[in-house]
C-alpha atoms as a PDB file:
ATOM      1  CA  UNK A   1       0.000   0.000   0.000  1.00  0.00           C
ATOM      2  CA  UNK A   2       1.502   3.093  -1.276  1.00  0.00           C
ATOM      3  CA  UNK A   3       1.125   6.214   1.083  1.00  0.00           C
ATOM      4  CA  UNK A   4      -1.853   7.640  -0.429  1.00  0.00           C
ATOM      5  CA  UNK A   5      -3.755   5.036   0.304  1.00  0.00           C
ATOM      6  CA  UNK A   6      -2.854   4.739   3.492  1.00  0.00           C
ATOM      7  CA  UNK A   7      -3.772   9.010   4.085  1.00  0.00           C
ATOM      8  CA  UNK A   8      -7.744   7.864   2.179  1.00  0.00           C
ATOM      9  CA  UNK A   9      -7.752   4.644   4.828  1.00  0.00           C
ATOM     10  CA  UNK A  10      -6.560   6.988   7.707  1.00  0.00           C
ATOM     11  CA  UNK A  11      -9.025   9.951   6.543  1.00  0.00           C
ATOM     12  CA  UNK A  12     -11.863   7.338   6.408  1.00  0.00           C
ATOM     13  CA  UNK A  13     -11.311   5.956   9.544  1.00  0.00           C
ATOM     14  CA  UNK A  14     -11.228   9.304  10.691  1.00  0.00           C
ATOM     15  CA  UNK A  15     -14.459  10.820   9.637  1.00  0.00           C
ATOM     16  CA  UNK A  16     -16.114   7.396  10.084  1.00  0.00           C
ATOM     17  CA  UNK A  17     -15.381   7.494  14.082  1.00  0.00           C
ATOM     18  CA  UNK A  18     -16.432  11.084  14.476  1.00  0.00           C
ATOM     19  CA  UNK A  19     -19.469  10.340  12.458  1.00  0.00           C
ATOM     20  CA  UNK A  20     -20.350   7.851  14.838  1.00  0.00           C
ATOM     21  CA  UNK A  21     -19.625  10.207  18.014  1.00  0.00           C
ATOM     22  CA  UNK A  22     -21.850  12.731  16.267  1.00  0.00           C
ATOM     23  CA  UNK A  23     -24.361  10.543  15.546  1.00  0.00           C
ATOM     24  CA  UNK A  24     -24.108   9.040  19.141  1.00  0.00           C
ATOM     25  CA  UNK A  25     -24.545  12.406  20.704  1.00  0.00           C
ATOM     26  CA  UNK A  26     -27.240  13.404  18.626  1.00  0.00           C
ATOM     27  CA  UNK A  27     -29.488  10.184  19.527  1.00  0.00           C
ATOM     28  CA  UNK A  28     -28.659  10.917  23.022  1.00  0.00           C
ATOM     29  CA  UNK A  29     -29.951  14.551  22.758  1.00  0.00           C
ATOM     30  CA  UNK A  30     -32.900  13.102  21.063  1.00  0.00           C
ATOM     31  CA  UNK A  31     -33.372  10.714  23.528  1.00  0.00           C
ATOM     32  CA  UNK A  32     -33.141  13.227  26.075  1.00  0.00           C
ATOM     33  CA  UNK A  33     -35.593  15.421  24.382  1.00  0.00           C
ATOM     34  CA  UNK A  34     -38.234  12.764  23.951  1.00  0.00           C
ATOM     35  CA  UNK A  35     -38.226  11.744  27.812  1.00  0.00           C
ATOM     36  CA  UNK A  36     -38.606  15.351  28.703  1.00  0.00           C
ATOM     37  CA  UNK A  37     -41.291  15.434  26.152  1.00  0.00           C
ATOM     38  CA  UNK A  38     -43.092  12.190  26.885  1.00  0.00           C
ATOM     39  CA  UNK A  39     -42.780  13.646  31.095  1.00  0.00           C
ATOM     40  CA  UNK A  40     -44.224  16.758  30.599  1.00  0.00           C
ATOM     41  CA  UNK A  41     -47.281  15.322  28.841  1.00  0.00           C
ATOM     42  CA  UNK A  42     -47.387  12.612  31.504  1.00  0.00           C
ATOM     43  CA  UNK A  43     -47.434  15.737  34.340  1.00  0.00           C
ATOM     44  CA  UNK A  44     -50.013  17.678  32.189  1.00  0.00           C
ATOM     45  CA  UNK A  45     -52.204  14.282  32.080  1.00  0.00           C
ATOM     46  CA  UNK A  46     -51.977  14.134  35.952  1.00  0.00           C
ATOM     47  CA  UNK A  47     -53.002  17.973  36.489  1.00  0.00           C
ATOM     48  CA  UNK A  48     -55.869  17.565  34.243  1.00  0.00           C
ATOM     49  CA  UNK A  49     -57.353  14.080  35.987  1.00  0.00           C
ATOM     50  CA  UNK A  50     -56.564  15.733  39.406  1.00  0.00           C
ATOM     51  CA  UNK A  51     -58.236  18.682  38.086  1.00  0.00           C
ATOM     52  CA  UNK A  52     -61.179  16.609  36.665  1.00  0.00           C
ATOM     53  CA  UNK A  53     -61.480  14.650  39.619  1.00  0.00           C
ATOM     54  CA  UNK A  54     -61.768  17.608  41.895  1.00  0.00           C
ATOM     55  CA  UNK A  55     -64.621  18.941  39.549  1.00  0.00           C
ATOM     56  CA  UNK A  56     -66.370  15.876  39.675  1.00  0.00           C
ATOM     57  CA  UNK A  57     -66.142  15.529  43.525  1.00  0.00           C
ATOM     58  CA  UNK A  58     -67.628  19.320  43.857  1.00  0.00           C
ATOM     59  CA  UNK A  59     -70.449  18.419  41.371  1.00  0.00           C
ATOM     60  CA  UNK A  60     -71.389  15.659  43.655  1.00  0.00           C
ATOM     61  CA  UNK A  61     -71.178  17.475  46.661  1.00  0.00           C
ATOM     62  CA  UNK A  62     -73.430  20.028  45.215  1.00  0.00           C
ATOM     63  CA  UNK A  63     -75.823  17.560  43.499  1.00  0.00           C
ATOM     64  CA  UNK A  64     -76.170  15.482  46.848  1.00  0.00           C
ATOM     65  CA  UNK A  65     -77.228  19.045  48.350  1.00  0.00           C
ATOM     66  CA  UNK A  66     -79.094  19.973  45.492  1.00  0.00           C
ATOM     67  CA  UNK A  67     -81.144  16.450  46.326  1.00  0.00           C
ATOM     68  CA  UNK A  68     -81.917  17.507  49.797  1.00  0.00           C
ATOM     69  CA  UNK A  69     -82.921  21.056  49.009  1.00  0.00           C
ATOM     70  CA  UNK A  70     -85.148  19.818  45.804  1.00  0.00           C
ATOM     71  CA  UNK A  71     -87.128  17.709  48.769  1.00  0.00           C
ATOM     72  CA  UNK A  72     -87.988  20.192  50.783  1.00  0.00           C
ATOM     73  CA  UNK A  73     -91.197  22.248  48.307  1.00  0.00           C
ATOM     74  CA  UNK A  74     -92.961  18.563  49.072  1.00  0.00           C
ATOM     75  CA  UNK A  75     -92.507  19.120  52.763  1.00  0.00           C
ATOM     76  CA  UNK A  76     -93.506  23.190  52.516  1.00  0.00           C
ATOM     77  CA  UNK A  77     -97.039  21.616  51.582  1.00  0.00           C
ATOM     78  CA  UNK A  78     -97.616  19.574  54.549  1.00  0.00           C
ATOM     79  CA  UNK A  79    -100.518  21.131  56.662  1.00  0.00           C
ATOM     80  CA  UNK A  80     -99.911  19.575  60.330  1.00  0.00           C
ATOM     81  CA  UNK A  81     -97.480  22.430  61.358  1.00  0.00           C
ATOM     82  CA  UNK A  82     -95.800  20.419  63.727  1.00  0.00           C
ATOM     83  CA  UNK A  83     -95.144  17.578  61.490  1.00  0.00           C
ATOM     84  CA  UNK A  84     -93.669  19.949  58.517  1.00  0.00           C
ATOM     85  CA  UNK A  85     -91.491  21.794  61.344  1.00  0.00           C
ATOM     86  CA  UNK A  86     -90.389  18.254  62.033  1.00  0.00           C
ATOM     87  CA  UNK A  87     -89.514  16.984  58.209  1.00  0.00           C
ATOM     88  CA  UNK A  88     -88.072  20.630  57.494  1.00  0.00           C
ATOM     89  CA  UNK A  89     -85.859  20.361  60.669  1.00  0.00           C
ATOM     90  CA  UNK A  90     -84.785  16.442  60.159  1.00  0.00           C
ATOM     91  CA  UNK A  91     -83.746  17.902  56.138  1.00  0.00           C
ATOM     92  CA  UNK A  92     -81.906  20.772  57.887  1.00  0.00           C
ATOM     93  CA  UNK A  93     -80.039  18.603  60.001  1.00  0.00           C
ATOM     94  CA  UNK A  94     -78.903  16.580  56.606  1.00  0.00           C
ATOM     95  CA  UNK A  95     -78.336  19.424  54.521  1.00  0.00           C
ATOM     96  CA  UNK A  96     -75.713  20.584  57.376  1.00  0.00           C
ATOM     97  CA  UNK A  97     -74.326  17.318  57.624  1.00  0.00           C
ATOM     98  CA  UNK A  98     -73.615  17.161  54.085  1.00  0.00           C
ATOM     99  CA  UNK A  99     -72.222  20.730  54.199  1.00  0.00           C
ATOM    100  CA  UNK A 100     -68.312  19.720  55.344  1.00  0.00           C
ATOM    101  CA  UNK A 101     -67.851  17.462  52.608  1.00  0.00           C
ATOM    102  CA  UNK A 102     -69.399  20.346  50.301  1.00  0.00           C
ATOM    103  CA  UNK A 103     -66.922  22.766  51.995  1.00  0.00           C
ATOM    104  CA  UNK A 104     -63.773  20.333  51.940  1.00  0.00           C
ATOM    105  CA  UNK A 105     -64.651  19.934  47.861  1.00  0.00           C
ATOM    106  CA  UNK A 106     -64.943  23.457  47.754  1.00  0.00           C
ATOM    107  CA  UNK A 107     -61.514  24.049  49.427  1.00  0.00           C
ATOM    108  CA  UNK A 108     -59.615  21.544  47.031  1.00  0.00           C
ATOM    109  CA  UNK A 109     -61.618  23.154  43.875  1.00  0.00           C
ATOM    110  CA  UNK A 110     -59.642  26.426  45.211  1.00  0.00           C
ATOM    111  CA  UNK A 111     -56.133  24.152  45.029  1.00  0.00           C
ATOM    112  CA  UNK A 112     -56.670  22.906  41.869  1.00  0.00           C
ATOM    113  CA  UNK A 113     -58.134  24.344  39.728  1.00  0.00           C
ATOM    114  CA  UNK A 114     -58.077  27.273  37.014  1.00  0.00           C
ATOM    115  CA  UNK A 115     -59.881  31.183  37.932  1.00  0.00           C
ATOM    116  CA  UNK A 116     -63.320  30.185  36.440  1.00  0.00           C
ATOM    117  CA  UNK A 117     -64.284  27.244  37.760  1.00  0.00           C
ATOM    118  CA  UNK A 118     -62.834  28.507  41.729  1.00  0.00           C
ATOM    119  CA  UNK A 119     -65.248  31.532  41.022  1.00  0.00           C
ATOM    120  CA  UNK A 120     -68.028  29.390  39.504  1.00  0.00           C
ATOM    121  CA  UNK A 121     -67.524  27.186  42.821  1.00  0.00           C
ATOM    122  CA  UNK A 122     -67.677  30.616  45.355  1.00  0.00           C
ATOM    123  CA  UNK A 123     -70.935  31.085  44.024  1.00  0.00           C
ATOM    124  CA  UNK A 124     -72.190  28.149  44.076  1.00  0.00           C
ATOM    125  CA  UNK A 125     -71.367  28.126  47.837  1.00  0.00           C
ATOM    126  CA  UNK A 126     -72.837  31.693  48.084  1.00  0.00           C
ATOM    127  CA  UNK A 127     -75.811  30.822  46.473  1.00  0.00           C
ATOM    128  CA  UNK A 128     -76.140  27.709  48.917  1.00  0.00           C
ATOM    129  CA  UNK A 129     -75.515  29.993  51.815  1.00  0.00           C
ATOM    130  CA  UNK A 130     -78.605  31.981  50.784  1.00  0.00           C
ATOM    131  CA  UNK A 131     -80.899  28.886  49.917  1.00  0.00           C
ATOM    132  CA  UNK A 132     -79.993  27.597  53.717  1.00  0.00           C
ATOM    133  CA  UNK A 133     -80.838  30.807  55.035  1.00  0.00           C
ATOM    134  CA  UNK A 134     -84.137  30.577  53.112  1.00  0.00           C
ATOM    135  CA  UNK A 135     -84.753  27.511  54.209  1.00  0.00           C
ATOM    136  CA  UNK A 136     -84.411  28.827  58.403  1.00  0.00           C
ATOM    137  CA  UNK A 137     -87.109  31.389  57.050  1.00  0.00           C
ATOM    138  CA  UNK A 138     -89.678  29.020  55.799  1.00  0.00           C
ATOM    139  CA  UNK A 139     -89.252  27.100  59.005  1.00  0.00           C
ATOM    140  CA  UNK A 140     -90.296  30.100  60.990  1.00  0.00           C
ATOM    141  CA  UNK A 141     -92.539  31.842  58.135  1.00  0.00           C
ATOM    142  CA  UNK A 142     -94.293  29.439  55.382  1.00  0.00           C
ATOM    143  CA  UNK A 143     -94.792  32.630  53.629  1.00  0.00           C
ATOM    144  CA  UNK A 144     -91.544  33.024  52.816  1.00  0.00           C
ATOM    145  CA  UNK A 145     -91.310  29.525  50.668  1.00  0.00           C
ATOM    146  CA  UNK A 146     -91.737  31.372  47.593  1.00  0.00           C
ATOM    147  CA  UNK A 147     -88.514  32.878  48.242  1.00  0.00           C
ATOM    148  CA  UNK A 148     -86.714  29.695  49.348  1.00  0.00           C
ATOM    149  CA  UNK A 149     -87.782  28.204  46.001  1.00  0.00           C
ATOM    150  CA  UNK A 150     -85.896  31.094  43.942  1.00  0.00           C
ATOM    151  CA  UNK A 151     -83.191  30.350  46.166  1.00  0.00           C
ATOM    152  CA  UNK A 152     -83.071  27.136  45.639  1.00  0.00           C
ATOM    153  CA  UNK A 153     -83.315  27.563  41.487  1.00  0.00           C
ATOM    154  CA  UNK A 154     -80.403  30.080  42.110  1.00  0.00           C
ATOM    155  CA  UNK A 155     -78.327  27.373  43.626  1.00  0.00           C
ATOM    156  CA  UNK A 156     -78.987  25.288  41.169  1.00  0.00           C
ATOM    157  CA  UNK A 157     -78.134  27.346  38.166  1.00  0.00           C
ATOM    158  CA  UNK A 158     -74.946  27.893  39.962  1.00  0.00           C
ATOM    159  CA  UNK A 159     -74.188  24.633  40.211  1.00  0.00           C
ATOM    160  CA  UNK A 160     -74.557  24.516  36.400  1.00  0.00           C
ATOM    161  CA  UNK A 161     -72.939  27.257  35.741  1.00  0.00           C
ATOM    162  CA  UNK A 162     -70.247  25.406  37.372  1.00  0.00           C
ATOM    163  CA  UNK A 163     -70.655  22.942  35.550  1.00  0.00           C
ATOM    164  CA  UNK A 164     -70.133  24.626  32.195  1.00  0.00           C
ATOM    165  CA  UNK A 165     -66.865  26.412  33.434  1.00  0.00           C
ATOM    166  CA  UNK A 166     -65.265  23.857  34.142  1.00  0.00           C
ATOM    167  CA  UNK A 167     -65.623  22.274  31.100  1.00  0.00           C
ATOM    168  CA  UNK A 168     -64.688  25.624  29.526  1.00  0.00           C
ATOM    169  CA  UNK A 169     -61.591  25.422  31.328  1.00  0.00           C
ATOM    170  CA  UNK A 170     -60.668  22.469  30.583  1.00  0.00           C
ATOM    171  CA  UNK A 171     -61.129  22.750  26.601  1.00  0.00           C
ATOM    172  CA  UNK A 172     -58.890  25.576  27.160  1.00  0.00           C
ATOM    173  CA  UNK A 173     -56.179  23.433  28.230  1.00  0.00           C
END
């Protein structure tokens, strides 16, 4: 082998070991990139089921008070006063009991998620706030049920409009 030859086999030898490192590094870099890719859309898949899952928590909250409240108008009809004082008190007495959960629900909403659902959720506990305090009225006024029943239509709206920002917000995503 003359010494040209031996310069092309050296020169190829050359380039075809830095090729490799080049290539090497650049499938590493890729590699890199595509974890960090594939773990950011892994996070943004947890915040949104966390998120989802909070939203679906509240909704039941609400909807289990929404239940109690939407019994009550059958109770407002009862004539024995005694007995309606009784059936209004015993749904009272569940409404408040279902009131943590609604307020621990209400607390994580605030964690989790995005501006327009947290402020769809504060009125949906405002508007239940006012539907309760209704509610004490009719007990000691059944004049006042007319007013406990807009209350009560209030609170649910809100909990629709809830309902609907959520999903907004998470289309948005």
């Amino acid at each position: 082998m003359d010494n040209g030859a031996l310069w092309v086999a050296l020169l190829t030898a050359t380039t075809a070991v830095v090729a490799s490192w080049v290539t090497s590094r650049g499938n590493a870099q890729a590699a890199r990139v595509q974890a960090q890719a594939a773990a950011e859309a892994a996070h943004i898949a947890r915040e949104r089921e966390a998120r989802r899952a909070t939203q679906l928590d509240f909704i039941q909250q609400a909807n289990e008070m929404g239940i109690l409240y939407r019994r009550i108008p059958k109770y407002l009809k009862e004539e024995d006063q005694e007995e309606r004082l009784a059936s209004l008190t015993e749904l009272r007495d569940q409404l408040r009991d279902s009131y943590g959960p609604f307020l621990r629900s209400l607390s994580v909403v605030s964690l989790e998620c995005r501006p327009e659902p947290i402020a769809a959720a504060n009125a949906v506990h405002a508007a239940s706030g006012e539907a309760y305090g209704r509610l004490i009225a009719v007990q000691e006024d059944i004049r006042q049920a007319q007013s406990f029943r807009r209350a009560v239509d209030a609170y649910l709206a809100s909990v629709d409009s809830f309902i609907e920002a959520a999903r907004q917000a998470e289309r948005e995503i």
